[in-house]
N, C-alpha and C. Protein backbone atom coordinates (compact mmCIF):
# COMPACT_ATOMS: atom_id res chain seq x y z
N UNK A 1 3.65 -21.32 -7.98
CA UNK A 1 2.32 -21.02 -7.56
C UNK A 1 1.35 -21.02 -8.73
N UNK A 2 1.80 -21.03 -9.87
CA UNK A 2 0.65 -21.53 -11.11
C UNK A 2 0.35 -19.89 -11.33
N UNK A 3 -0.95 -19.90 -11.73
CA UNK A 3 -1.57 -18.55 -12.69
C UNK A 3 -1.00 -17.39 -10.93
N UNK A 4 -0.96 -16.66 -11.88
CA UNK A 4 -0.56 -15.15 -10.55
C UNK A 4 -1.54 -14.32 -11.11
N UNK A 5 -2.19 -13.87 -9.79
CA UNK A 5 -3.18 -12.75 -10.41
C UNK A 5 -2.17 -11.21 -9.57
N UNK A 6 -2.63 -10.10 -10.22
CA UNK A 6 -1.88 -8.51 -9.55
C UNK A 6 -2.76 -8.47 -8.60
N UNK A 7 -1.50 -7.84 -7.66
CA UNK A 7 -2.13 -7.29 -6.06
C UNK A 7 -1.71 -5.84 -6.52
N UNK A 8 -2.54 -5.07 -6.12
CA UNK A 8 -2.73 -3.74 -5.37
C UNK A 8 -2.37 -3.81 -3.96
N UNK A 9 -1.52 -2.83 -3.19
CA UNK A 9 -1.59 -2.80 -1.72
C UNK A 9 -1.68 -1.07 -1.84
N UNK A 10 -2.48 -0.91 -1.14
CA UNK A 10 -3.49 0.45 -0.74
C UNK A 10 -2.85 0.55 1.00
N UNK A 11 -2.51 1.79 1.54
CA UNK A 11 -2.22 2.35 2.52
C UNK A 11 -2.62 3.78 2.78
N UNK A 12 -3.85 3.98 3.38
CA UNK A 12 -3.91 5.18 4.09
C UNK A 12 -2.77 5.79 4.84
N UNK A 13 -2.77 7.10 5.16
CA UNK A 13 -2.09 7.21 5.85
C UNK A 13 -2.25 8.89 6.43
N UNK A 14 -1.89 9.39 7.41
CA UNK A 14 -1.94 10.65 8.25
C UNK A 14 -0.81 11.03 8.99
N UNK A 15 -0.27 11.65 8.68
CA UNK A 15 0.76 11.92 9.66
C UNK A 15 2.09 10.88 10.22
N UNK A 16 2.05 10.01 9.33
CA UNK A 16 2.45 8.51 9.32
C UNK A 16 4.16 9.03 9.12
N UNK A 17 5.25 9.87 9.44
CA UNK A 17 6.16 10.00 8.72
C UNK A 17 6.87 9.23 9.72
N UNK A 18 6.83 9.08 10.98
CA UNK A 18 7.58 7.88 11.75
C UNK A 18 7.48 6.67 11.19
N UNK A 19 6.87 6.45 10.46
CA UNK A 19 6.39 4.78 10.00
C UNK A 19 6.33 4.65 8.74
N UNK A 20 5.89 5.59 7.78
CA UNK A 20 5.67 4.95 6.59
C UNK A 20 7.18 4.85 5.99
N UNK A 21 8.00 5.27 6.47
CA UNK A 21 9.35 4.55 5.15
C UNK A 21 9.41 3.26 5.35
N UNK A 22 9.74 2.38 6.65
CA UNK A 22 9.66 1.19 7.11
C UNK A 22 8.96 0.34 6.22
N UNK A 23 7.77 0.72 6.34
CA UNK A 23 6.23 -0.05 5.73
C UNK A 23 6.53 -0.39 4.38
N UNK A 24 6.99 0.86 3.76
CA UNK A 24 7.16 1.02 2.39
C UNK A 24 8.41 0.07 2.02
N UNK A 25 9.70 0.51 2.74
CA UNK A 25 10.36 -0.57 2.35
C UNK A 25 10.50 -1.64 2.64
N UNK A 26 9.74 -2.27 3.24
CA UNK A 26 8.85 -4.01 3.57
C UNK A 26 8.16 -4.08 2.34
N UNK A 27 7.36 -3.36 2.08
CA UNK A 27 6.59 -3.38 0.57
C UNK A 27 7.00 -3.73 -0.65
N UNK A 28 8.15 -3.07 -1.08
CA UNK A 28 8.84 -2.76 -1.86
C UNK A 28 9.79 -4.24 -1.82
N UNK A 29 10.74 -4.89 -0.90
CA UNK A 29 10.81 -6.10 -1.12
C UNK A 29 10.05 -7.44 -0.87
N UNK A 30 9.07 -7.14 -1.38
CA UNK A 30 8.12 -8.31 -1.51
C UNK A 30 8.41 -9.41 -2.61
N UNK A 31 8.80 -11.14 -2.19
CA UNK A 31 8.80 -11.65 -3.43
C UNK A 31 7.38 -11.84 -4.51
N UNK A 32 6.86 -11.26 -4.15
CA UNK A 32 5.61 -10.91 -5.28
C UNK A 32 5.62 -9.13 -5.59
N UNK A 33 5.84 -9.03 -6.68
CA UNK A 33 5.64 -7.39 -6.81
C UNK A 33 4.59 -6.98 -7.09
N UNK A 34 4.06 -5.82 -5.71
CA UNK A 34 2.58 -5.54 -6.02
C UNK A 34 2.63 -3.96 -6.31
N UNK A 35 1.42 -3.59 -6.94
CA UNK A 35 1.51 -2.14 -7.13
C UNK A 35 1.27 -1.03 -5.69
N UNK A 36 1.74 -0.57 -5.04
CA UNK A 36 1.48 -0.21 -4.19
C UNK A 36 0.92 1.30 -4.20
N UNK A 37 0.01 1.63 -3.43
CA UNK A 37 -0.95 2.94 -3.65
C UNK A 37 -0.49 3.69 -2.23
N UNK A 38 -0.07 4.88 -1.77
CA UNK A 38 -0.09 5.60 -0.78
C UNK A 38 -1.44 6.78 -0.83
N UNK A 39 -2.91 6.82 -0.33
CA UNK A 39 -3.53 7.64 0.06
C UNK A 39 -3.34 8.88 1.34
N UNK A 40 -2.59 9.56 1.04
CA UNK A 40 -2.44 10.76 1.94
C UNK A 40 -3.73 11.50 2.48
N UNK A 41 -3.93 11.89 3.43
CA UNK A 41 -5.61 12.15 3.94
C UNK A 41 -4.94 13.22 5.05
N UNK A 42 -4.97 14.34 3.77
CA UNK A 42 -4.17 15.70 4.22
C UNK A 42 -2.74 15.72 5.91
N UNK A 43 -1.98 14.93 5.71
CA UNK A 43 -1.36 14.82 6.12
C UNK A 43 -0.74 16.15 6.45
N UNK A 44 0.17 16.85 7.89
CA UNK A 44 0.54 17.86 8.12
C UNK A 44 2.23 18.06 8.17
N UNK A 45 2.93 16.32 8.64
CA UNK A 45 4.20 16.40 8.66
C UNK A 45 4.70 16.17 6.97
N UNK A 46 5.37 15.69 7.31
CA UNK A 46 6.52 15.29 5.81
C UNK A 46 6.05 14.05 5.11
N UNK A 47 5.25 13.57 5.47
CA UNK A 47 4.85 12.08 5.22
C UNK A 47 4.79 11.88 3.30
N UNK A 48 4.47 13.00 2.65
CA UNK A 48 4.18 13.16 1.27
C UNK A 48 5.63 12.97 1.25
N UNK A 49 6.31 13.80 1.28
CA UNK A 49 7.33 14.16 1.05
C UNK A 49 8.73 12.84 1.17
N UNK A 50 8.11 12.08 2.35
CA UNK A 50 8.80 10.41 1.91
C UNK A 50 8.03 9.59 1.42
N UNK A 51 7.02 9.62 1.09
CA UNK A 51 6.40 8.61 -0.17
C UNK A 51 7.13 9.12 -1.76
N UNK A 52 7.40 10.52 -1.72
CA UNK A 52 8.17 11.18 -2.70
C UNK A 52 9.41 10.09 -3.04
N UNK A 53 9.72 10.61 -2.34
CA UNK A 53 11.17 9.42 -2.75
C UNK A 53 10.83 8.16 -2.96
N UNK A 54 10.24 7.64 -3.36
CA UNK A 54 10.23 6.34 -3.79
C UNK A 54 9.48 6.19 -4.77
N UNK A 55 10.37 6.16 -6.43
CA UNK A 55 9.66 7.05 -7.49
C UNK A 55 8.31 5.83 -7.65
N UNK A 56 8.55 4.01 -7.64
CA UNK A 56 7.84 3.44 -8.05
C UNK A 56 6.20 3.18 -7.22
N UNK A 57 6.30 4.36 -6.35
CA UNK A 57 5.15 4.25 -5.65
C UNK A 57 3.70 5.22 -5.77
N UNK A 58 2.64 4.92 -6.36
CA UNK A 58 1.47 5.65 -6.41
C UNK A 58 1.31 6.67 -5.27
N UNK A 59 1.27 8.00 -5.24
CA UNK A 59 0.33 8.52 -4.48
C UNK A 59 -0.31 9.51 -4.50
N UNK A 60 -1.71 9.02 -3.87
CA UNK A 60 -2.94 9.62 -4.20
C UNK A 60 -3.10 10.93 -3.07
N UNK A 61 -3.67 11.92 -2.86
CA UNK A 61 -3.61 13.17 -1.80
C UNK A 61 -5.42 13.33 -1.56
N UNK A 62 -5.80 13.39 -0.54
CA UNK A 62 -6.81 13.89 -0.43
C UNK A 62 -7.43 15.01 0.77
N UNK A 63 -8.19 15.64 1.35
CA UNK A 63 -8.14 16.72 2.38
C UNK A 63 -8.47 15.73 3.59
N UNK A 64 -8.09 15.96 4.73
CA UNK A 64 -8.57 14.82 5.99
C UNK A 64 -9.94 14.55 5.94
N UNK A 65 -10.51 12.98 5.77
CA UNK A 65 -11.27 13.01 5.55
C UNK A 65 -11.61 11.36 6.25
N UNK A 66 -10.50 10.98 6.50
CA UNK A 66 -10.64 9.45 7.41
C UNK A 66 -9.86 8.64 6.78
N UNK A 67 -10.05 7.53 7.13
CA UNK A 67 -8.96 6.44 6.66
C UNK A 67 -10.18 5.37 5.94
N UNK A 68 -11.42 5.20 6.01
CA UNK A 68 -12.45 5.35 4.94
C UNK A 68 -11.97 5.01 3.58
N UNK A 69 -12.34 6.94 3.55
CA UNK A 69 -12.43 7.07 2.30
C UNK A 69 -10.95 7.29 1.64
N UNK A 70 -10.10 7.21 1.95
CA UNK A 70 -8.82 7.29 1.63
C UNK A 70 -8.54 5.53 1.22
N UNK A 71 -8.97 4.25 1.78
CA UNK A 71 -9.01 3.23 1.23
C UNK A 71 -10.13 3.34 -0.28
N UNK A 72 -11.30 3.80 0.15
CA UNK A 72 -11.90 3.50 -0.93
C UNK A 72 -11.00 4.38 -1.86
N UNK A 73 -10.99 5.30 -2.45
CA UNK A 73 -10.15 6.37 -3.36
C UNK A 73 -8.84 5.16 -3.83
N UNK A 74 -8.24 4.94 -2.56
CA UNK A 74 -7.27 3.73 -3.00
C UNK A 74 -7.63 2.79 -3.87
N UNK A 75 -9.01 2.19 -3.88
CA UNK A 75 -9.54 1.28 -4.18
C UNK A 75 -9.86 1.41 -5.85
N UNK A 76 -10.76 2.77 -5.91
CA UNK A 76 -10.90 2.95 -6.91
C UNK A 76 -10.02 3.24 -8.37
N UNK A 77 -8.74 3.41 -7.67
CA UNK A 77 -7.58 3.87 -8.60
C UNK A 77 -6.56 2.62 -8.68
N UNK A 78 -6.58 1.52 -7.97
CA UNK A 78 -6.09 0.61 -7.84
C UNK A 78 -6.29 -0.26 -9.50
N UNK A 79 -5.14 -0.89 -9.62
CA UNK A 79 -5.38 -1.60 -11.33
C UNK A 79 -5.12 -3.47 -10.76
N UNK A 80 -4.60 -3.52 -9.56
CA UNK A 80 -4.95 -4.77 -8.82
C UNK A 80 -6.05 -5.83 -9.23
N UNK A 81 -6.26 -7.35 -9.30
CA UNK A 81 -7.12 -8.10 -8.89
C UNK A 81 -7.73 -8.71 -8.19
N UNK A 82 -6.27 -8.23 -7.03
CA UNK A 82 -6.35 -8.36 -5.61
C UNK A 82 -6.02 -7.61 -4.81
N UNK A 83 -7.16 -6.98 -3.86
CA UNK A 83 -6.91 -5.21 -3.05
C UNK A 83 -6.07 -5.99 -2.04
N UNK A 84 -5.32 -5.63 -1.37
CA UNK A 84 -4.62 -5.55 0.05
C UNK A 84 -4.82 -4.08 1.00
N UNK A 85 -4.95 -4.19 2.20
CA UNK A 85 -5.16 -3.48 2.83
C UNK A 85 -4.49 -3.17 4.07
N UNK A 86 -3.16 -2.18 4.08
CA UNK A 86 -2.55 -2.18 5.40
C UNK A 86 -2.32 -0.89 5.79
N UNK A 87 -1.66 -0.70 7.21
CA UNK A 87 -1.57 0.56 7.67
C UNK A 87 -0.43 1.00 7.96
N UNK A 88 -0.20 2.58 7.99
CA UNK A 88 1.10 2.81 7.61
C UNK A 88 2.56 2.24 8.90
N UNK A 89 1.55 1.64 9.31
CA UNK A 89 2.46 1.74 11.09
C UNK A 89 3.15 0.19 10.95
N UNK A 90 3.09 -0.22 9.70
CA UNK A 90 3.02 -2.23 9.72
C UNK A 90 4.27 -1.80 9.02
N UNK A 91 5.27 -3.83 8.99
CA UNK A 91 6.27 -4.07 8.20
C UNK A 91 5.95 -5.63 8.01
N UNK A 92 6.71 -6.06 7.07
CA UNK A 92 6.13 -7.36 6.25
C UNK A 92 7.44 -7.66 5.91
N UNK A 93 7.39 -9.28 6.41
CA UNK A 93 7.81 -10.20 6.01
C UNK A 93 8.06 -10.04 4.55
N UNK A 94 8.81 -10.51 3.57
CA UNK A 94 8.81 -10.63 2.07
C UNK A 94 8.25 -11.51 1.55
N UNK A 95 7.52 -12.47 2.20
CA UNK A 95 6.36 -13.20 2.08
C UNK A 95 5.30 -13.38 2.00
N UNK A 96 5.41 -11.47 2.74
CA UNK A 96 4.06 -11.83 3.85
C UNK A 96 2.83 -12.02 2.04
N UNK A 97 2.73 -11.00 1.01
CA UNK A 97 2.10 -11.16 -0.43
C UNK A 97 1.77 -12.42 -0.60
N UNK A 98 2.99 -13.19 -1.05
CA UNK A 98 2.72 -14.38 -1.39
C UNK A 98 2.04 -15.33 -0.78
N UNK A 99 2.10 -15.55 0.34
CA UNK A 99 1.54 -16.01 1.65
C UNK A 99 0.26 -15.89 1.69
N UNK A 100 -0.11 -14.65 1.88
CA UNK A 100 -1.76 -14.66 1.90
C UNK A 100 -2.57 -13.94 0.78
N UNK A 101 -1.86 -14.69 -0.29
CA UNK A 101 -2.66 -14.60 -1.81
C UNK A 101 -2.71 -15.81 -2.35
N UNK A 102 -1.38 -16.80 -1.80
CA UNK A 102 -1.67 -18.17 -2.05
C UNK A 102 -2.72 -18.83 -2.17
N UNK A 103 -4.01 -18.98 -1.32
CA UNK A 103 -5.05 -19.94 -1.01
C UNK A 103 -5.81 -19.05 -2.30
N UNK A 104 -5.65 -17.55 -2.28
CA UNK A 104 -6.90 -17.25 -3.46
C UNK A 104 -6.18 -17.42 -4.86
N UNK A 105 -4.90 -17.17 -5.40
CA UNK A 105 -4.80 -18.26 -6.85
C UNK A 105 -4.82 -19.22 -6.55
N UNK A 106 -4.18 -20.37 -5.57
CA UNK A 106 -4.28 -21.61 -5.99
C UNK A 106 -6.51 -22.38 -6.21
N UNK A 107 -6.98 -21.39 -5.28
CA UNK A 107 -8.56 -22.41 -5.47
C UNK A 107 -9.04 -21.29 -6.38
């Protein structure tokens, strides 16, 4: 794929503990390795508590406040060149990165 620029992938999340391990470990084998950010937006179940376990993963905590500003916060702490944006309820292909970052390094 020629020059690679860094992805950031940013995930809000609330109460997400049915879903976010899934997500995460779709994330996590991506053949592009991106930095991945978990924004917690005062979450009440365990949901911190399995982003915990997964030492190589960012996460950010904030008081409920929306899924908003929990991207932006993502955004801002992100060291990415390229934001990604998903939700905690998704799983990905190991492609899915490469795939739709392709068209923006290659032009």
């Amino acid at each position: 794929m020629g020059n690679s620029l860094s992805i950031s992938v940013i995930i809000p999340t609330f109460n997400s503990s049915q879903t976010i391990k899934a997500c995460l470990e779709s994330l996590i084998k991506q053949s592009l390795k991106p930095e991945i950010i978990v924004v917690d937006d005062g979450s009440k179940d365990n949901t911190k508590t399995i982003v915990q376990s997964f030492p190589q993963i960012k996460l950010l905590t904030q008081t409920h406040q929306g899924p908003a500003k929990a991207r932006n916060l993502g955004a801002k702490k992100a060291t990415g060149q390229i934001l990604v944006f998903v939700d905690a309820d998704m799983e990905f292909d190991q492609d899915f990165l490469k795939d739709l970052t392709q068209p923006i390094i290659v032009n």
